[in-house]
PDB file of N, CA and C in Angstrom:
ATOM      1  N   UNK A   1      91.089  78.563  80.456  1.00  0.00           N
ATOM      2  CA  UNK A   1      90.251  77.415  80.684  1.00  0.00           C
ATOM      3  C   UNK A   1      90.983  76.080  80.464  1.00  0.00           C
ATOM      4  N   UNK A   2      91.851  76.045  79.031  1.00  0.00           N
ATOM      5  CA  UNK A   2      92.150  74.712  79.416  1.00  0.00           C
ATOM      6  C   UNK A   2      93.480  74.174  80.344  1.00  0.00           C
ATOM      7  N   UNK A   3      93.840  75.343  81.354  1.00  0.00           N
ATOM      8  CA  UNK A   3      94.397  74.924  82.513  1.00  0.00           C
ATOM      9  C   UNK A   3      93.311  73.664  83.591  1.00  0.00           C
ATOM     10  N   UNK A   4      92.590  74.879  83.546  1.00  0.00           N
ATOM     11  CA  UNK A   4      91.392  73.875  84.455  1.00  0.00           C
ATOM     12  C   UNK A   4      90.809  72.620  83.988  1.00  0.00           C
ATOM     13  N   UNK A   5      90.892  72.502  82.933  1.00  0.00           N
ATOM     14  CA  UNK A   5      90.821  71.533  82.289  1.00  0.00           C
ATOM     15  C   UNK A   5      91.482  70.264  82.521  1.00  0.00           C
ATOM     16  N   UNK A   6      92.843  70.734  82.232  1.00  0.00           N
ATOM     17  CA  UNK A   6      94.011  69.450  82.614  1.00  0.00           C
ATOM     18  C   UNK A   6      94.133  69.369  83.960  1.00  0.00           C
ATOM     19  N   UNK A   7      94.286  70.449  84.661  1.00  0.00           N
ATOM     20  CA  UNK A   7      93.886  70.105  86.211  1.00  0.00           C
ATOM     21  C   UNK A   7      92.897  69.212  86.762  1.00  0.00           C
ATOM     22  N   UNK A   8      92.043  69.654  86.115  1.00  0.00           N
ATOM     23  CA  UNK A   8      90.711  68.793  87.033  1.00  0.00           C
ATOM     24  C   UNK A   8      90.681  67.245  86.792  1.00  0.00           C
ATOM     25  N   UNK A   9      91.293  66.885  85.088  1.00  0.00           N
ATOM     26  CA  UNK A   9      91.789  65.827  84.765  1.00  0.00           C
ATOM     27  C   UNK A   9      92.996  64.806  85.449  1.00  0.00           C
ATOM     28  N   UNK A  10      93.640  65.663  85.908  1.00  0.00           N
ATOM     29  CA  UNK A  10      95.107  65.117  86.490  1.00  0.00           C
ATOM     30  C   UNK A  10      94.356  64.762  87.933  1.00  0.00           C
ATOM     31  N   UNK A  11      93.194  65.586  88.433  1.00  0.00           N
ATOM     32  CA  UNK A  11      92.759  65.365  89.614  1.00  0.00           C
ATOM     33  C   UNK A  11      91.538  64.237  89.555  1.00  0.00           C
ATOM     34  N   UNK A  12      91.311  63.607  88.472  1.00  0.00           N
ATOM     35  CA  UNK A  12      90.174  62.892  88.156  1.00  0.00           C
ATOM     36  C   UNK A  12      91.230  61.708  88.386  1.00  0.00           C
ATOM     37  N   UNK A  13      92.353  61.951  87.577  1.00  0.00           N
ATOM     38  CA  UNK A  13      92.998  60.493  87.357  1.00  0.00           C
ATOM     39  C   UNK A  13      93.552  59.668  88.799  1.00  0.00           C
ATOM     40  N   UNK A  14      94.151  60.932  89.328  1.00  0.00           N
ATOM     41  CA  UNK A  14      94.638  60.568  90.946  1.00  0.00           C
ATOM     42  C   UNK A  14      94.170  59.876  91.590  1.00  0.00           C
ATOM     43  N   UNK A  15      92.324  60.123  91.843  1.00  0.00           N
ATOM     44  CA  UNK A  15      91.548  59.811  92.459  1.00  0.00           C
ATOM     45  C   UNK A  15      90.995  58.134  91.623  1.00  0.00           C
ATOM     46  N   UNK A  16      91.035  58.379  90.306  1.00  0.00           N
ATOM     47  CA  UNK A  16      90.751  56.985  89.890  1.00  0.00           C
ATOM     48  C   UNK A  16      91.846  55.855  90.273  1.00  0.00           C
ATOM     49  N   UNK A  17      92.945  56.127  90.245  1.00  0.00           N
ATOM     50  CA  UNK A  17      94.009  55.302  90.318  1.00  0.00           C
ATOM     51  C   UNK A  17      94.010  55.224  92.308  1.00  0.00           C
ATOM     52  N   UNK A  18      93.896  55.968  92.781  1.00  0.00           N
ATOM     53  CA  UNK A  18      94.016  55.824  94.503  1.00  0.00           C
ATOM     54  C   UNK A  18      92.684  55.208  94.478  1.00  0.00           C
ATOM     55  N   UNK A  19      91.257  55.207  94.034  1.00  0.00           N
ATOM     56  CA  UNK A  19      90.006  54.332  93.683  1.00  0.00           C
ATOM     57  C   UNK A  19      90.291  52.560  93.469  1.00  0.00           C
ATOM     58  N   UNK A  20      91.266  52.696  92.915  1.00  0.00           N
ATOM     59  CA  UNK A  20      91.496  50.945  91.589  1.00  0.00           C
ATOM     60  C   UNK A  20      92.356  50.407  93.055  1.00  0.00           C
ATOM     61  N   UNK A  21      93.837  51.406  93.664  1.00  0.00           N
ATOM     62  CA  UNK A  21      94.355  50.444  94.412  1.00  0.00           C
ATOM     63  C   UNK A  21      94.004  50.344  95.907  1.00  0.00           C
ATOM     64  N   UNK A  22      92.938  51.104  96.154  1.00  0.00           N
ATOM     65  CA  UNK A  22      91.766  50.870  97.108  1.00  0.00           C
ATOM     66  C   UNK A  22      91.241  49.386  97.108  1.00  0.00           C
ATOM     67  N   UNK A  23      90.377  49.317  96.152  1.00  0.00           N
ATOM     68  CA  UNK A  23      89.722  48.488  95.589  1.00  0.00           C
ATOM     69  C   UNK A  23      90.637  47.421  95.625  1.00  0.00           C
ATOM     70  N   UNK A  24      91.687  47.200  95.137  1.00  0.00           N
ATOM     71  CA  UNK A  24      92.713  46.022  94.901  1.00  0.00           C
ATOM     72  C   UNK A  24      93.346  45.289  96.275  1.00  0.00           C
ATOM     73  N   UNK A  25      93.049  46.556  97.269  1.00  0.00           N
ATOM     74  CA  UNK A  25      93.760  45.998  98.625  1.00  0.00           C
ATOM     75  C   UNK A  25      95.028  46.248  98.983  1.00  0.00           C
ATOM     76  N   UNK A  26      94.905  47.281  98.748  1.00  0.00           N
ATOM     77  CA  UNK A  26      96.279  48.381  99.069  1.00  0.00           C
ATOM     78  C   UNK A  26      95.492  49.629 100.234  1.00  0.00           C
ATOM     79  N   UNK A  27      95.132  49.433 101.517  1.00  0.00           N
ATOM     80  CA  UNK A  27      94.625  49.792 102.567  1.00  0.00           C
ATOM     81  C   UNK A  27      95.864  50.954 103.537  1.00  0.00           C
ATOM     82  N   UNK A  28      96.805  51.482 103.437  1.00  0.00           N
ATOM     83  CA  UNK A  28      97.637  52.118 103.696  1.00  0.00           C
ATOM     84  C   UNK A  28      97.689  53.399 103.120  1.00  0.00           C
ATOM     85  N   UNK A  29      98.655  54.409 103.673  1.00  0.00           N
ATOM     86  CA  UNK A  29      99.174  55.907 103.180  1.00  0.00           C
ATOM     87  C   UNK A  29     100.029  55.369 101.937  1.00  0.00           C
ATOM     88  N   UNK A  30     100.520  54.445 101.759  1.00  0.00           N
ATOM     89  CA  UNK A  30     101.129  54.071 100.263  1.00  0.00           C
ATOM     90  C   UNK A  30     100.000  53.937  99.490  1.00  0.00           C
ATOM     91  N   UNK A  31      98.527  54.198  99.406  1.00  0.00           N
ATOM     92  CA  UNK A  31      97.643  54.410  98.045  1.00  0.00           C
ATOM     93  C   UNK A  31      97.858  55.723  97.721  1.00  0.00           C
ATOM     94  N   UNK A  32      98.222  56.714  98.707  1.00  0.00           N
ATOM     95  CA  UNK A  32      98.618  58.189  97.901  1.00  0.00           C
ATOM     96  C   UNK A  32      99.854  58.349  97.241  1.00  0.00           C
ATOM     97  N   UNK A  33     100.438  57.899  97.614  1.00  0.00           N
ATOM     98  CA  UNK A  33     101.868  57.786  97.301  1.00  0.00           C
ATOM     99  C   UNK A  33     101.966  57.252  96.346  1.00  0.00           C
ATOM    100  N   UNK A  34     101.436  55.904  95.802  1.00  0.00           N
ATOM    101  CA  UNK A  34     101.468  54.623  94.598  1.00  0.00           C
ATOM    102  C   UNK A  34     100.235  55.351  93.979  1.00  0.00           C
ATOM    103  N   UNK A  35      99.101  56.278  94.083  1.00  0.00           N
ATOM    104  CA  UNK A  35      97.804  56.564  93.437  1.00  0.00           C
ATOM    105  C   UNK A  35      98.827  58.167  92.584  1.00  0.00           C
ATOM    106  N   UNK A  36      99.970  58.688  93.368  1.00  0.00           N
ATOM    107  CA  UNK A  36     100.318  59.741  93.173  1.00  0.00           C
ATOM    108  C   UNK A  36     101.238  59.595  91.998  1.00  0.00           C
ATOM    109  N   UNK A  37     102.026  58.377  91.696  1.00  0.00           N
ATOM    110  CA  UNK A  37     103.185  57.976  90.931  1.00  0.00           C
ATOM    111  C   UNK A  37     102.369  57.725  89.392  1.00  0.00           C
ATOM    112  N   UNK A  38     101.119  56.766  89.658  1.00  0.00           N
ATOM    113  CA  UNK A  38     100.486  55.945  88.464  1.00  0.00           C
ATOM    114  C   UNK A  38      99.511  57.363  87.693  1.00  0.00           C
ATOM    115  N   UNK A  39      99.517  58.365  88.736  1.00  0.00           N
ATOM    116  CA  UNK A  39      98.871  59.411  87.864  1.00  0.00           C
ATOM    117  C   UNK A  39      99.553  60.111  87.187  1.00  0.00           C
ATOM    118  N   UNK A  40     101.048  60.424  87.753  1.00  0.00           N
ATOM    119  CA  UNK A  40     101.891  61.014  87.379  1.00  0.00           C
ATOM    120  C   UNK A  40     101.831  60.740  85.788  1.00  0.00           C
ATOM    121  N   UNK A  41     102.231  59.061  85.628  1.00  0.00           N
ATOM    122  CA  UNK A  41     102.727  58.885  84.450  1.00  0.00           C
ATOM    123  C   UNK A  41     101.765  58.012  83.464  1.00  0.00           C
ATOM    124  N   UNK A  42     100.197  58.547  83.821  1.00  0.00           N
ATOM    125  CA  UNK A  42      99.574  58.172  83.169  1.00  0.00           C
ATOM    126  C   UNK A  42      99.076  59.256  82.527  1.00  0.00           C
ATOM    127  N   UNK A  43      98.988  60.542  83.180  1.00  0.00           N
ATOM    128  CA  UNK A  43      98.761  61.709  82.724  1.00  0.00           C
ATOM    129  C   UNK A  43     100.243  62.201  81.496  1.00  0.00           C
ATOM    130  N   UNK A  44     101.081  61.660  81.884  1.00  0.00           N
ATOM    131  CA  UNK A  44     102.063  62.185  80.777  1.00  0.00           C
ATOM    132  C   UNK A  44     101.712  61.387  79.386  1.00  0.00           C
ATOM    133  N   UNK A  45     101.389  60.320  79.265  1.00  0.00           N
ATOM    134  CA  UNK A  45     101.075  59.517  78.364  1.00  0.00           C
ATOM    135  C   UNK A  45      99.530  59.829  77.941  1.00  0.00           C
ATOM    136  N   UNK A  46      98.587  60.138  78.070  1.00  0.00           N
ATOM    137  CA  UNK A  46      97.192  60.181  78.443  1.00  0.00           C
ATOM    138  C   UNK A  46      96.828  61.843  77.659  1.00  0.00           C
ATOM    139  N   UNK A  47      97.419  62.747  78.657  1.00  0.00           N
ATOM    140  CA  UNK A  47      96.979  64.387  78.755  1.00  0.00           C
ATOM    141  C   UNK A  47      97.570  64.670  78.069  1.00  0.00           C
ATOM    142  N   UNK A  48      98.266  63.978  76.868  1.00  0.00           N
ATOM    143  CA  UNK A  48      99.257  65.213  76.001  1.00  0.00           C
ATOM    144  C   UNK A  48      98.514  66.704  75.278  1.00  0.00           C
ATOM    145  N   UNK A  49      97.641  66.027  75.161  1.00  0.00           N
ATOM    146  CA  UNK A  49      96.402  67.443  74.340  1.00  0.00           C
ATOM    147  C   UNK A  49      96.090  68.518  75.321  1.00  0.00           C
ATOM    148  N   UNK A  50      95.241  68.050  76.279  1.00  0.00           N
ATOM    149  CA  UNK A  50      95.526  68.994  77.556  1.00  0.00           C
ATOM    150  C   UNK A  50      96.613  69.751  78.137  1.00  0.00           C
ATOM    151  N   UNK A  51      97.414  69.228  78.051  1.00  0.00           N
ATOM    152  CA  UNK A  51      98.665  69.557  78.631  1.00  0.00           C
ATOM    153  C   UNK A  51      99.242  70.848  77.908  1.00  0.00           C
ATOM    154  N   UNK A  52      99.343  70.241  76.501  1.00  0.00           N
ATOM    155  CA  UNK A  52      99.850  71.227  75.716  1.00  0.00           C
ATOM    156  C   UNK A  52      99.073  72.443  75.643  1.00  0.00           C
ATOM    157  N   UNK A  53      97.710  71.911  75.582  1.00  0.00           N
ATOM    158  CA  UNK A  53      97.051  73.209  75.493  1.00  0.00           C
ATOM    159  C   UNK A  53      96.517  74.005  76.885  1.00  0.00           C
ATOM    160  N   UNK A  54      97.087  73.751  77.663  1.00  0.00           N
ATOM    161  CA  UNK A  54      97.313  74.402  79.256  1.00  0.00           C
ATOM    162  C   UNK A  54      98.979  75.689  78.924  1.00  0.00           C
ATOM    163  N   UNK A  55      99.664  74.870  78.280  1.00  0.00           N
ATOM    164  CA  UNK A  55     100.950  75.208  78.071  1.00  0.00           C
ATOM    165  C   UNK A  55     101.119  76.945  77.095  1.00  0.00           C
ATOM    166  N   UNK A  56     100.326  76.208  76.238  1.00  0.00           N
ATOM    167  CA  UNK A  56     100.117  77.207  74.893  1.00  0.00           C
ATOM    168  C   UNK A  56      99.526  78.282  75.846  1.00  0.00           C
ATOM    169  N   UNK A  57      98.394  78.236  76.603  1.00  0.00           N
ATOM    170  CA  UNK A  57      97.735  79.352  77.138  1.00  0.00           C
ATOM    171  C   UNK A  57      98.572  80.023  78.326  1.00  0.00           C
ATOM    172  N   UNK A  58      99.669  79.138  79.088  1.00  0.00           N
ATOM    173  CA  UNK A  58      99.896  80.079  80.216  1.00  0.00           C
ATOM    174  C   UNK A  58     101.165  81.082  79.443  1.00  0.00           C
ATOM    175  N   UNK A  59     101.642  80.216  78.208  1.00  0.00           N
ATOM    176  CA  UNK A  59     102.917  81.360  77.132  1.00  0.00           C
ATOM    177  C   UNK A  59     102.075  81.938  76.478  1.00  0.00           C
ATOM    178  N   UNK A  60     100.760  82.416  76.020  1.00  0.00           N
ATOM    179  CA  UNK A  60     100.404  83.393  75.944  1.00  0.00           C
ATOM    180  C   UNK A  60     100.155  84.166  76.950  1.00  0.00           C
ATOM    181  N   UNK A  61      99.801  83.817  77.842  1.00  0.00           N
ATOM    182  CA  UNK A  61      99.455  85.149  78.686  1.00  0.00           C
ATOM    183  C   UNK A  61     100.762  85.351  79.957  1.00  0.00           C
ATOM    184  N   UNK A  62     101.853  84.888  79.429  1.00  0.00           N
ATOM    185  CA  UNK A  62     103.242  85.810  80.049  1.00  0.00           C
ATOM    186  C   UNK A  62     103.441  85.952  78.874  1.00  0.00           C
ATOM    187  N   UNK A  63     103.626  86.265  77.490  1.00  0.00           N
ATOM    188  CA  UNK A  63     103.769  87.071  76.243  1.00  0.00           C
ATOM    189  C   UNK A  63     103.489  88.585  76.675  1.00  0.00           C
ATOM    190  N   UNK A  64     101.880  88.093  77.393  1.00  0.00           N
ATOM    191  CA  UNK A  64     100.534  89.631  76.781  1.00  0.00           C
ATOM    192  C   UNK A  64     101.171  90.295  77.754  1.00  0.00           C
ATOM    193  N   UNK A  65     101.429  89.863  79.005  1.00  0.00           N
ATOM    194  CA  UNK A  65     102.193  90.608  80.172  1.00  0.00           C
ATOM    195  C   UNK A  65     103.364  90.789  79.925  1.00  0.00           C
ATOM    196  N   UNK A  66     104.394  90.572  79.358  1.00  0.00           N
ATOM    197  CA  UNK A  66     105.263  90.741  78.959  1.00  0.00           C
ATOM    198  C   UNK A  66     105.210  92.084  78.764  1.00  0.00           C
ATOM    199  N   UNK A  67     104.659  92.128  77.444  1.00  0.00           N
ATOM    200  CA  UNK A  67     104.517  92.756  76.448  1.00  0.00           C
ATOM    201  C   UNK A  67     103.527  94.143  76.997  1.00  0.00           C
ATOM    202  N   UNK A  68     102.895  94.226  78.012  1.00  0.00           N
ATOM    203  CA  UNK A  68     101.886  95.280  78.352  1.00  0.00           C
ATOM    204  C   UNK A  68     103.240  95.622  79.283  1.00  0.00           C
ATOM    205  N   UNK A  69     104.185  95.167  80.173  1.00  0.00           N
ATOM    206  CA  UNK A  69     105.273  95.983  80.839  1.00  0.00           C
ATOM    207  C   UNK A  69     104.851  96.160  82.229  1.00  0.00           C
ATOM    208  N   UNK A  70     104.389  97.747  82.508  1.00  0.00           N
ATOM    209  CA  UNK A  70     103.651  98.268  83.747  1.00  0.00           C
ATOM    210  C   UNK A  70     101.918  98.304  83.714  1.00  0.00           C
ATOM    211  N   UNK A  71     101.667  98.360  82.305  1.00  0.00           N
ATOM    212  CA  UNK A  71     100.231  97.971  82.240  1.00  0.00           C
ATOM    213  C   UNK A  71      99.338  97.136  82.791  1.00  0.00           C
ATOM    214  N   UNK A  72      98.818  97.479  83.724  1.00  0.00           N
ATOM    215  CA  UNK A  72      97.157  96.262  83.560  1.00  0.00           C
ATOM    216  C   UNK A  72      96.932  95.457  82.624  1.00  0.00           C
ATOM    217  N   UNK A  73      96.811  93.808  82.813  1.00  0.00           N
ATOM    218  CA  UNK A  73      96.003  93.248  81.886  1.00  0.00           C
ATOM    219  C   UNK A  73      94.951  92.561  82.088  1.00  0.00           C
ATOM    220  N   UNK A  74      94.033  92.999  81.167  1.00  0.00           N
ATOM    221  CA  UNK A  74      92.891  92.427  81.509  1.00  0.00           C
ATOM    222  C   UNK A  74      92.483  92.029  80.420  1.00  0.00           C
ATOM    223  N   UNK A  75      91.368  91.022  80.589  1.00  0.00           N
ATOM    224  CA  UNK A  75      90.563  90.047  79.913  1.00  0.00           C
ATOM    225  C   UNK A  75      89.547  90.966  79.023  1.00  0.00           C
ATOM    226  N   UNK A  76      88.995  90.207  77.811  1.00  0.00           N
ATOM    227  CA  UNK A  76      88.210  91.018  77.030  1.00  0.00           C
ATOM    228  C   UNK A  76      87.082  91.799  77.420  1.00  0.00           C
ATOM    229  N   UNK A  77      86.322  91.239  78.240  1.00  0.00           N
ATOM    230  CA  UNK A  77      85.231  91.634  79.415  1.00  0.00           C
ATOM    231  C   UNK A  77      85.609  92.618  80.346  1.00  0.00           C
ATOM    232  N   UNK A  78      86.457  92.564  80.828  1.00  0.00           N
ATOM    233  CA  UNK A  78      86.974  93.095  81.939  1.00  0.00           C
ATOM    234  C   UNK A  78      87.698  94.435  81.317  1.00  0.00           C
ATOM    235  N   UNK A  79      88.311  94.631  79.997  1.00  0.00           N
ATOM    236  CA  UNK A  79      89.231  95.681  79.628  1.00  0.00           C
ATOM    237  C   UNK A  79      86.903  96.441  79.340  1.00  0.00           C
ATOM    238  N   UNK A  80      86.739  95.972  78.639  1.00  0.00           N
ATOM    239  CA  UNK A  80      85.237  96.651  78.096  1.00  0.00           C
ATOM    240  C   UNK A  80      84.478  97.279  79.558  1.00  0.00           C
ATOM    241  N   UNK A  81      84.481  96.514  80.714  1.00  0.00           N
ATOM    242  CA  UNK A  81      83.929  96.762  81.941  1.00  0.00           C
ATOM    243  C   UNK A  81      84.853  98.570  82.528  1.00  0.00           C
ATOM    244  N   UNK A  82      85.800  98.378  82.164  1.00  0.00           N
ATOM    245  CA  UNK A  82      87.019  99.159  82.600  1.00  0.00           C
ATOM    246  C   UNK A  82      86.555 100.471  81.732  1.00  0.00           C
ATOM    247  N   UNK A  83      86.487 100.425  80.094  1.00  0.00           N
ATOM    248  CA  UNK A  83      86.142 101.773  79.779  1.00  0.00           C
ATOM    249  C   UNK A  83      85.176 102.348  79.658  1.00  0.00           C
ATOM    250  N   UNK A  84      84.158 101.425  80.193  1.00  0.00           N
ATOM    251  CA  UNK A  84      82.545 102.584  80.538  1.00  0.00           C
ATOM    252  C   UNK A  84      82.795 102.753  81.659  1.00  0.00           C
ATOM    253  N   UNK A  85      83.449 102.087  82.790  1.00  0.00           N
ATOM    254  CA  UNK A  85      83.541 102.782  84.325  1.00  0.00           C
ATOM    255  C   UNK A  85      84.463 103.863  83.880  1.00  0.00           C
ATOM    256  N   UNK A  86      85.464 104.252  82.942  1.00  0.00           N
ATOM    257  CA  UNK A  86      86.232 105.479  83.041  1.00  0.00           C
ATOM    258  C   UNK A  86      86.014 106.315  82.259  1.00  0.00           C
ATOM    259  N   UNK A  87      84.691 105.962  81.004  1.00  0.00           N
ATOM    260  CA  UNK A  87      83.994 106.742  80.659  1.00  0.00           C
ATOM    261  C   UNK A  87      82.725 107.454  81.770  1.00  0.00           C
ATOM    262  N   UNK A  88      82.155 106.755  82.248  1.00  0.00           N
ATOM    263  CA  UNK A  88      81.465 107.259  82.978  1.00  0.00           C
ATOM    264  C   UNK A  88      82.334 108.139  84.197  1.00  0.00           C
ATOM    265  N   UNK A  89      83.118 107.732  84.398  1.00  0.00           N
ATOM    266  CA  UNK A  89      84.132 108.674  85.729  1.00  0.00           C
ATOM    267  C   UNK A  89      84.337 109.934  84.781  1.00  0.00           C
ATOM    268  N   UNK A  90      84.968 110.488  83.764  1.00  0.00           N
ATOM    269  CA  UNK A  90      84.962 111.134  82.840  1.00  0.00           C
ATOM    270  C   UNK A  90      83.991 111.916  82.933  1.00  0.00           C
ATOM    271  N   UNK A  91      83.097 111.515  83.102  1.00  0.00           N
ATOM    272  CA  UNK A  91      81.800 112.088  82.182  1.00  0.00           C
ATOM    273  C   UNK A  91      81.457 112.505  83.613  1.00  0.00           C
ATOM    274  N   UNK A  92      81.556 112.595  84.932  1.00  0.00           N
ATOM    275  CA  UNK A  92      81.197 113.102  86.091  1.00  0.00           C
ATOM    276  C   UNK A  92      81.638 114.135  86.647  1.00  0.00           C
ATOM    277  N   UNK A  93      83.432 113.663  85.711  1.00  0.00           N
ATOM    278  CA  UNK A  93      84.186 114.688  86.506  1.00  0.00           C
ATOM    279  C   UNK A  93      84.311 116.195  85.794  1.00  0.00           C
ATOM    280  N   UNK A  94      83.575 115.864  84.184  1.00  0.00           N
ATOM    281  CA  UNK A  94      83.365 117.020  83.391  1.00  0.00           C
ATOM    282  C   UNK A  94      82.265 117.987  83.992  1.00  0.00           C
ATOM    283  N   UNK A  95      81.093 117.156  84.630  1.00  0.00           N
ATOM    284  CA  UNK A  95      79.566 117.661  84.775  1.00  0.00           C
ATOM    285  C   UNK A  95      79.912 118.665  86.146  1.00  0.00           C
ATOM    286  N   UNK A  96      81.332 118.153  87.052  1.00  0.00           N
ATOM    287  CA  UNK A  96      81.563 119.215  88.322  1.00  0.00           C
ATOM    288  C   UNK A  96      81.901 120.605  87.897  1.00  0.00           C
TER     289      UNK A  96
END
């Protein structure tokens, strides 16, 4: 989540800053370009919390994959979803 987080942020800011030099009278393909630069480095100054914690989460989860090898990984929900469907497969293929 807090990928999406800083994403949607970095995409909030873009749009505010291509918004301001709209507004200012900058009417050209240079507001993406100049809206693209001022987000850049307002988000580096700005998103450090986000950022980092986008960071922290995507090195955990190349750790968990790492670390699972050839394994499947799945999410807490999703590993729980996984062993009643293979309990129940189990339990069908005993009853043949």
């Amino acid at each position: 989540m807090p990928f999406v987080v800083y994403s949607v942020l970095r995409l909030a800011l873009l749009g505010a800053c291509a918004g301001l030099l709209w507004w200012a009278g900058l009417r050209s393909w240079l507001v993406v370009v100049v809206a693209a630069f001022l987000a850049w480095a307002l988000s580096y100054v700005l998103l450090s919390g986000p950022r980092d914690a986008a960071a922290r989460q995507l090195a955990e989860r190349a750790e968990r994959r790492r670390a699972a090898g050839d394994r499947p990984v799945l999410g807490k929900g999703a590993q729980q979803d996984a062993d009643v469907e293979d309990a129940a497969d189990e339990a069908s293929r005993e009853g043949q």
